[in-house]
Protein backbone atom coordinates (compact mmCIF):
# COMPACT_ATOMS: atom_id res chain seq x y z
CA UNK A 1 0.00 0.00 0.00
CA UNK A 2 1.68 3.68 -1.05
CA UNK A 3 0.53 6.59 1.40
CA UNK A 4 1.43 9.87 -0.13
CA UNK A 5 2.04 13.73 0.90
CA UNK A 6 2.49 16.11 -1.63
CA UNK A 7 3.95 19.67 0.14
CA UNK A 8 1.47 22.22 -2.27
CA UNK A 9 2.68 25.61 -0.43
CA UNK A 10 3.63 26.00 2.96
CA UNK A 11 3.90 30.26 3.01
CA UNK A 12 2.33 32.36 5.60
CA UNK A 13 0.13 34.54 5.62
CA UNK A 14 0.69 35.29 2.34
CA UNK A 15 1.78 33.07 -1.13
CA UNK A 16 5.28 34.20 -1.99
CA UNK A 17 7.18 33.26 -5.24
CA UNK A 18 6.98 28.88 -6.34
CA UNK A 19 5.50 28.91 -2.62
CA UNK A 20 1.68 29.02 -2.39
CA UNK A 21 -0.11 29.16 1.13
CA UNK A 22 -0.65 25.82 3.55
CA UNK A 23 -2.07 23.16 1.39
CA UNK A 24 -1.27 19.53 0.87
CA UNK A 25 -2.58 16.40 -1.02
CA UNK A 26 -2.47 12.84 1.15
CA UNK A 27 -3.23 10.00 -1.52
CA UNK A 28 -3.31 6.27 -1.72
CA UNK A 29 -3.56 4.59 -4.86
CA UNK A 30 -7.50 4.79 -4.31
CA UNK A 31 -8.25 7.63 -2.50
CA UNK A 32 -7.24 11.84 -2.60
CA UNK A 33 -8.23 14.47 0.07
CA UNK A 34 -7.04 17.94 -0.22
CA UNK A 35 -5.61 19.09 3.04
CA UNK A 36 -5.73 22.78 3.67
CA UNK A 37 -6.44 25.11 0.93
CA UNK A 38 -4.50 28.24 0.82
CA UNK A 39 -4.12 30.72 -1.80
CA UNK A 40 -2.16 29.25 -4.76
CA UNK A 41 -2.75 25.70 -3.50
CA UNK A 42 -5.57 25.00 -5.94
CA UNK A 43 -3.17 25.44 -9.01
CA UNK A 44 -0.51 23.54 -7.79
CA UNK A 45 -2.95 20.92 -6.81
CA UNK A 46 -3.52 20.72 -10.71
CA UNK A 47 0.00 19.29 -11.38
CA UNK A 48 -1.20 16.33 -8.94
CA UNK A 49 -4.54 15.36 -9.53
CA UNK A 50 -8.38 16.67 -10.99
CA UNK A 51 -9.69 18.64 -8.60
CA UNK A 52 -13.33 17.14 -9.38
CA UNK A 53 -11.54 13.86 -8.44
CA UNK A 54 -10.88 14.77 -5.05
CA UNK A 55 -12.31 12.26 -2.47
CA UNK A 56 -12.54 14.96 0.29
CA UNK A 57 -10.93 18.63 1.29
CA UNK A 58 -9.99 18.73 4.82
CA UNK A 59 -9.93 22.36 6.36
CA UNK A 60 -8.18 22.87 9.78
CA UNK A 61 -8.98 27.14 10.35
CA UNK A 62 -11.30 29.41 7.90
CA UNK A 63 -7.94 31.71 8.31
CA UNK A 64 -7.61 32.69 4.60
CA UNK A 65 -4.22 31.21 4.55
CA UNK A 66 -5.45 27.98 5.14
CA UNK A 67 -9.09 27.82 3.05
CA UNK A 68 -9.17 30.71 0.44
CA UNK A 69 -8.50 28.19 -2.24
CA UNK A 70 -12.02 27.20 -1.57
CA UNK A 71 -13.40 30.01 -3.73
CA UNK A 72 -11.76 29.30 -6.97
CA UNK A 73 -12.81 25.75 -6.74
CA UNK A 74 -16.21 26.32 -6.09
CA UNK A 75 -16.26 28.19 -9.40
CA UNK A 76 -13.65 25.18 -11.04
CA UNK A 77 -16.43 22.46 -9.84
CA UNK A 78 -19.35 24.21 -10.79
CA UNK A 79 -18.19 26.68 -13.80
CA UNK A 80 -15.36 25.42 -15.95
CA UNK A 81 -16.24 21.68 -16.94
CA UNK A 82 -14.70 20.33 -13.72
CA UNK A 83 -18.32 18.94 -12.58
CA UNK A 84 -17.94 16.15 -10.12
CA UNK A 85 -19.83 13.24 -9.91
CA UNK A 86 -21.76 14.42 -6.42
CA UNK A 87 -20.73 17.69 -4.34
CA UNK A 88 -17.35 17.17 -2.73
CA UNK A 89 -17.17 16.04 0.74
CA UNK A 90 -15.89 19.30 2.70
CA UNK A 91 -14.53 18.70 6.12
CA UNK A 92 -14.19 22.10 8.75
CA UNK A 93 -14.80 23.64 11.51
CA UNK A 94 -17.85 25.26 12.74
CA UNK A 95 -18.79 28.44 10.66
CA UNK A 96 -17.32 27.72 7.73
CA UNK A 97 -20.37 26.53 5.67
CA UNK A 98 -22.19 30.01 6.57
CA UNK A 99 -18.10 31.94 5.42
CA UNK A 100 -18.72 30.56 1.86
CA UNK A 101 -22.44 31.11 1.80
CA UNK A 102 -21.48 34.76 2.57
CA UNK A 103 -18.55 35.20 -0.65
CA UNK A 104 -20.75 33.21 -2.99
CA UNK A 105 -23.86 35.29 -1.67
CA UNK A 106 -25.75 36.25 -5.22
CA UNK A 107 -24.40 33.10 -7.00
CA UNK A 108 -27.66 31.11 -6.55
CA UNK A 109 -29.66 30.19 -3.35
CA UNK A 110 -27.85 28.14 -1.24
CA UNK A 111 -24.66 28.18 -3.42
CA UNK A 112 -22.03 26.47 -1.85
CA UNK A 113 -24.42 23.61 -1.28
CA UNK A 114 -23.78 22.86 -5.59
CA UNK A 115 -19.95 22.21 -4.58
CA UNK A 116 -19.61 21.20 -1.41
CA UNK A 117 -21.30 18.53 1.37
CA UNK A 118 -20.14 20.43 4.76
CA UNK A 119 -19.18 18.19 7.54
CA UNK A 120 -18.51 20.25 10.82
CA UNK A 121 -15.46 18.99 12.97
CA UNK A 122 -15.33 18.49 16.19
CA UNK A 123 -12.58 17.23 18.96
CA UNK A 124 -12.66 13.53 18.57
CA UNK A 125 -14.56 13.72 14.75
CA UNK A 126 -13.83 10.94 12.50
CA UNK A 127 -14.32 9.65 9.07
CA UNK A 128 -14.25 7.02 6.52
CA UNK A 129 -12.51 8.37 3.13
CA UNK A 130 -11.95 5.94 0.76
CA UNK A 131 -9.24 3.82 2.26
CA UNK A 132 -8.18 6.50 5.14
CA UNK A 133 -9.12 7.51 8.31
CA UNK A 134 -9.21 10.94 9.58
CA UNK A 135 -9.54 11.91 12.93
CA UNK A 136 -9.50 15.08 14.09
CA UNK A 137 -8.50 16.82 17.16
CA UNK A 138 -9.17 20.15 18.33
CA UNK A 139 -6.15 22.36 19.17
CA UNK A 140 -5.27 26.02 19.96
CA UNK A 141 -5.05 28.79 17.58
CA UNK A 142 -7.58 31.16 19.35
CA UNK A 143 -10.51 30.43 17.06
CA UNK A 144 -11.64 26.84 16.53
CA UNK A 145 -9.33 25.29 14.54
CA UNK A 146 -8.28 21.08 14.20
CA UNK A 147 -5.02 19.14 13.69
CA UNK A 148 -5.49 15.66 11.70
CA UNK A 149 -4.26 12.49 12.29
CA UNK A 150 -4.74 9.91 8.99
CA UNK A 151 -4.20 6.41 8.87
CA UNK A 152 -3.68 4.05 5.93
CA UNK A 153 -3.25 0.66 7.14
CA UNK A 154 -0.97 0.74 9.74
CA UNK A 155 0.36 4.24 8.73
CA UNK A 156 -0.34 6.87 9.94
CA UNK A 157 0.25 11.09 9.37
CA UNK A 158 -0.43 13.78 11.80
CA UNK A 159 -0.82 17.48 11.01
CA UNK A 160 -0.77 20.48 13.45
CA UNK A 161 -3.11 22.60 11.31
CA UNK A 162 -2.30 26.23 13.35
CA UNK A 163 -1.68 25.67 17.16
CA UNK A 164 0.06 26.86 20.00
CA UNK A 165 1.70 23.38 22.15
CA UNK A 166 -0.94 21.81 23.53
CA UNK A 167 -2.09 18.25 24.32
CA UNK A 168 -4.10 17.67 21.45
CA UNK A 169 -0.79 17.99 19.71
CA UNK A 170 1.10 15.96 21.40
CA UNK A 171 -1.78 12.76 21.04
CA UNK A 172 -1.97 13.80 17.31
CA UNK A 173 1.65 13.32 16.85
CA UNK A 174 2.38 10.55 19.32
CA UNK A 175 3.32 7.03 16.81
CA UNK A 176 3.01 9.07 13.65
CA UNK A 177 5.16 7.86 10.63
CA UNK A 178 5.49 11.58 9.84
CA UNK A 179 4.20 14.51 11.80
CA UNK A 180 3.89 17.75 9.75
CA UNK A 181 4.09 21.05 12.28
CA UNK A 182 3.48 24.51 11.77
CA UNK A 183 6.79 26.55 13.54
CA UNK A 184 5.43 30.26 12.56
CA UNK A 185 7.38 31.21 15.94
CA UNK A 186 4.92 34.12 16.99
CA UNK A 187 2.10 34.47 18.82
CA UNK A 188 0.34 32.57 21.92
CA UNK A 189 -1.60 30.26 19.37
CA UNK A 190 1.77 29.12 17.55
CA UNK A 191 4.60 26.71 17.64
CA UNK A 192 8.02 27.78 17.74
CA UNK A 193 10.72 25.60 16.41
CA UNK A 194 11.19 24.40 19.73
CA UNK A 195 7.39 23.38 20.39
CA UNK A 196 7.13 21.61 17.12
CA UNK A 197 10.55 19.54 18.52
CA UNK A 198 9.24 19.04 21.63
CA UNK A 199 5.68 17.38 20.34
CA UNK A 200 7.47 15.46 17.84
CA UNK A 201 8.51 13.45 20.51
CA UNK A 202 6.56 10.39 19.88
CA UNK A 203 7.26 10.67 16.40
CA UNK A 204 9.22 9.00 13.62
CA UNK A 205 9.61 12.33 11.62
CA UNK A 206 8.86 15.84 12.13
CA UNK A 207 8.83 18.19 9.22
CA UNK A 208 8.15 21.56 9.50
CA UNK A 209 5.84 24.08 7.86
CA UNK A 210 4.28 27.12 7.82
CA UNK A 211 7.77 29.27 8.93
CA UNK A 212 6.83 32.64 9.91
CA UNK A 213 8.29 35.55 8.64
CA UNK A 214 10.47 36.50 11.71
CA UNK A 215 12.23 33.29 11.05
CA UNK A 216 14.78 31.56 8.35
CA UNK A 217 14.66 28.36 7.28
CA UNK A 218 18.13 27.62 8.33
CA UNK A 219 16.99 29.29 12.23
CA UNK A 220 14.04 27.28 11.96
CA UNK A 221 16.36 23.80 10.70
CA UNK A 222 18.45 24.53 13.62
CA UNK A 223 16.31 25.23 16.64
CA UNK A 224 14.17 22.31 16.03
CA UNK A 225 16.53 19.61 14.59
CA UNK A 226 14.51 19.10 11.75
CA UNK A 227 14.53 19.45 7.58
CA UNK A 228 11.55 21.56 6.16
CA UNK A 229 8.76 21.05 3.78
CA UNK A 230 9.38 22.32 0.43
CA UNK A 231 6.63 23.03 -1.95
CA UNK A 232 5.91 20.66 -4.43
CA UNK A 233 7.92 17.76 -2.73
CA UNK A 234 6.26 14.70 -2.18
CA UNK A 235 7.13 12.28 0.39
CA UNK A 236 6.00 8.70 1.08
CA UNK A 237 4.69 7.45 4.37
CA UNK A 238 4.97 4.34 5.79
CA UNK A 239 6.30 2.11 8.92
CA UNK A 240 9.37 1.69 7.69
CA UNK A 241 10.06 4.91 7.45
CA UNK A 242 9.10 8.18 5.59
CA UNK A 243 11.33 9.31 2.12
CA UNK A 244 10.66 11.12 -0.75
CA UNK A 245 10.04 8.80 -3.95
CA UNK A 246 12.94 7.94 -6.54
């Protein structure tokens, strides 16, 4: 069984240069959910796979760096001969169904409805997508806002989303194959370097995302012992250990 993560953009708050916003694409040979979607993540999720393929999208925050890309694809689905088969499975958190219902508003009655089947997280939420398991976990980022933990046979990837340490964190991360963290570095609802280290504990591999912009990539490398996430690397995940393809 192959378990895939393809790094779409990992920029905050803003896309930069060949570096869209947070967004990634977990895949299986069967199955594709769209992990965050950011501003610039729904073109480089092109290179990887039709959008009206997806099996689910997976939002941690309605921050705009993490779900903008929603907008665009509503239009892609419904507008430009990407129709899907049935609306897209769209798992977020509370109040995000009513945020697109508000930037679509004059599209049609109802409009995001057309796209998108909203599933509201929760701490604890879980769900059946194709052949993974996603379980989500709520965390703190001062707004509600989820990490994710998949599972594809006996392998598994966790994902911050945005959060300051916490223990939600640490149980996402704990026996993960790879643990993707966030290490923006300010704020009380972030990880620093050190936080992402220091939850990676449990883990087989911690890469980091989502560097803020008072920090390099080499600081960031250095304080937390740990390589980060380049956009538009893909990586695969498994017990044995987690490496980028040949």
């Amino acid at each position: 069984m192959t378990f895939r993560l393809t790094v779409l953009g990992t920029a905050t708050p803003y896309p930069r240069p060949g570096n869209p916003c947070s967004g990634y694409l977990l895949r299986t040979e069967d199955t594709a959910v769209w992990v965050d979607a950011g501003p610039g993540t729904l073109a480089e999720l092109q290179r990887h796979h039709r959008p009206d393929l997806l099996d689910a999208v997976w939002i941690s925050h309605t921050h705009a760096d993490h779900a903008a890309d929603l907008l665009p694809y509503y239009y892609a689905l419904l507008f430009a001969g990407q129709q899907p088969r049935a609306p897209v499975p769209l798992y977020g958190p509370p109040g995000l169904a009513a945020r697109l219902e508000t930037f679509l508003a004059g599209a049609s009655a109802n409009p995001a409805a057309a796209a998108f089947v909203v599933h509201e997280l929760h701490d604890g939420h879980r769900a059946e997508v194709g052949d993974l398991t996603l379980t989500s976990r709520a965390v703190d980022h001062g707004l509600p806002a989820f990490g994710l933990r998949a599972t594809h046979g006996d392998a598994v990837f966790a994902y911050s989303g945005d959060t300051g340490p916490c223990p939600a964190l640490d149980d996402l991360a704990d026996g993960a194959d790879l643990f993707l963290c966030e290490a923006d570095g300010t704020g009380p609802h972030h990880c620093s370097p050190e936080d992402a280290a220091a939850a990676a504990t449990g883990a087989r591999r911690l890469l980091l995302t989502h560097i803020g912009h008072t920090l390099t990539t080499t600081e960031a490398t250095a304080r937390a012992q740990a390589p980060i996430a380049r956009a538009g690397e893909t990586l695969l995940i498994s017990r044995s250990g987690t490496r980028k393809p040949r």
